[in-house]
Protein backbone atom coordinates (compact mmCIF):
# COMPACT_ATOMS: atom_id res chain seq x y z
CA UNK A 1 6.91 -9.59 -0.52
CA UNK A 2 4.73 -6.62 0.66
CA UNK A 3 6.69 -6.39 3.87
CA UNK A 4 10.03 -6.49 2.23
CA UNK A 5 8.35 -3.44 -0.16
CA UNK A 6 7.05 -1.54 2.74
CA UNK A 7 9.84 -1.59 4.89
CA UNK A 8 11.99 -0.50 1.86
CA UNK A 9 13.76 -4.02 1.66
CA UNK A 10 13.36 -4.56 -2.08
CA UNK A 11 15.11 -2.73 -4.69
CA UNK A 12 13.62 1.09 -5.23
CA UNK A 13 11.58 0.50 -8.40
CA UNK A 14 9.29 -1.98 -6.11
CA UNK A 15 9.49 0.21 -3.21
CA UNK A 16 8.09 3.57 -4.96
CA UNK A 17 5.03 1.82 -6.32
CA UNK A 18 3.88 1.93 -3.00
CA UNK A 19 2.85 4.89 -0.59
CA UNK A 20 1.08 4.95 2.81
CA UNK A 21 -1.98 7.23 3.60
CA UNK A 22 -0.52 9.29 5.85
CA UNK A 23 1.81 10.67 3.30
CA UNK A 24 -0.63 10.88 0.76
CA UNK A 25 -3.09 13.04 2.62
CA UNK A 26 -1.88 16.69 4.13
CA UNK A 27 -4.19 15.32 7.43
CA UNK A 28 -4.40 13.04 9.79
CA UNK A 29 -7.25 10.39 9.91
CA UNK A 30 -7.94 7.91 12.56
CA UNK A 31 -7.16 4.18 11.17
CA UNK A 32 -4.81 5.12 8.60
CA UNK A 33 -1.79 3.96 10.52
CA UNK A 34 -0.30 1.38 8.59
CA UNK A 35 -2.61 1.28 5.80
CA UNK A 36 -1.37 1.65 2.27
CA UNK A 37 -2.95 4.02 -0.06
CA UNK A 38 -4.52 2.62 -3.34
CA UNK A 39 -4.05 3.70 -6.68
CA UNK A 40 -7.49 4.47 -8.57
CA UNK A 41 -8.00 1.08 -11.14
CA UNK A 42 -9.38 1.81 -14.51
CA UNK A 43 -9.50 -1.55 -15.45
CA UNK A 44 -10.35 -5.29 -14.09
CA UNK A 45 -6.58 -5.72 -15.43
CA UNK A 46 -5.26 -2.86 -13.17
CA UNK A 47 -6.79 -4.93 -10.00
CA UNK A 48 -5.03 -7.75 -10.58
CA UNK A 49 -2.02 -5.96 -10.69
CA UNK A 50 0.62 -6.36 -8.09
CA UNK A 51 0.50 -2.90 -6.98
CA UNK A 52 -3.07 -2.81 -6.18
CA UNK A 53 -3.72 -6.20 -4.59
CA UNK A 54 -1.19 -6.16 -2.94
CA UNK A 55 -1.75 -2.36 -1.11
CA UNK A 56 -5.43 -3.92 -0.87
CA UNK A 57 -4.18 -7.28 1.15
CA UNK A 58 -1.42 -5.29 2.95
CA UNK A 59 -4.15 -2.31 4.33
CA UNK A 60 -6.65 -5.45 5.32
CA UNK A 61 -4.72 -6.77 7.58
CA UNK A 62 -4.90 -5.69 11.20
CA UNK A 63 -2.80 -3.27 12.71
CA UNK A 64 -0.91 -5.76 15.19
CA UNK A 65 -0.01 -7.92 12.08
CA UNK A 66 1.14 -4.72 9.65
């Protein structure tokens, strides 16, 4: 499901809910390439959400994989 989102494959509300850190920071950083940046969680409920485990599997996974 993450790779449908992040190659814009799934309907827009999923899609939008997730950003990459290249276009969330005005620089560029080395390993960001194909990492997803993660919202900040508030809450233990807000880290089981889909958004953020899903960013958080999706950026640990190596950049051959992604």
């Amino acid at each position: 499901m993450m790779y449908k989102a992040v190659n814009n494959q799934t309907p827009n509300f999923l899609s939008s809910r997730f950003f990459s850190r290249n276009e969330a920071l005005p620089y560029n950083l080395r390993n960001t390439e194909g990492k997803l940046s993660l919202p900040q969680p508030r809450t233990n409920y807000c880290k089981r959400s889909f958004s953020y485990s899903g960013a958080v599997l999706w950026s640990s996974l190596p950049n051959k994989i992604n």
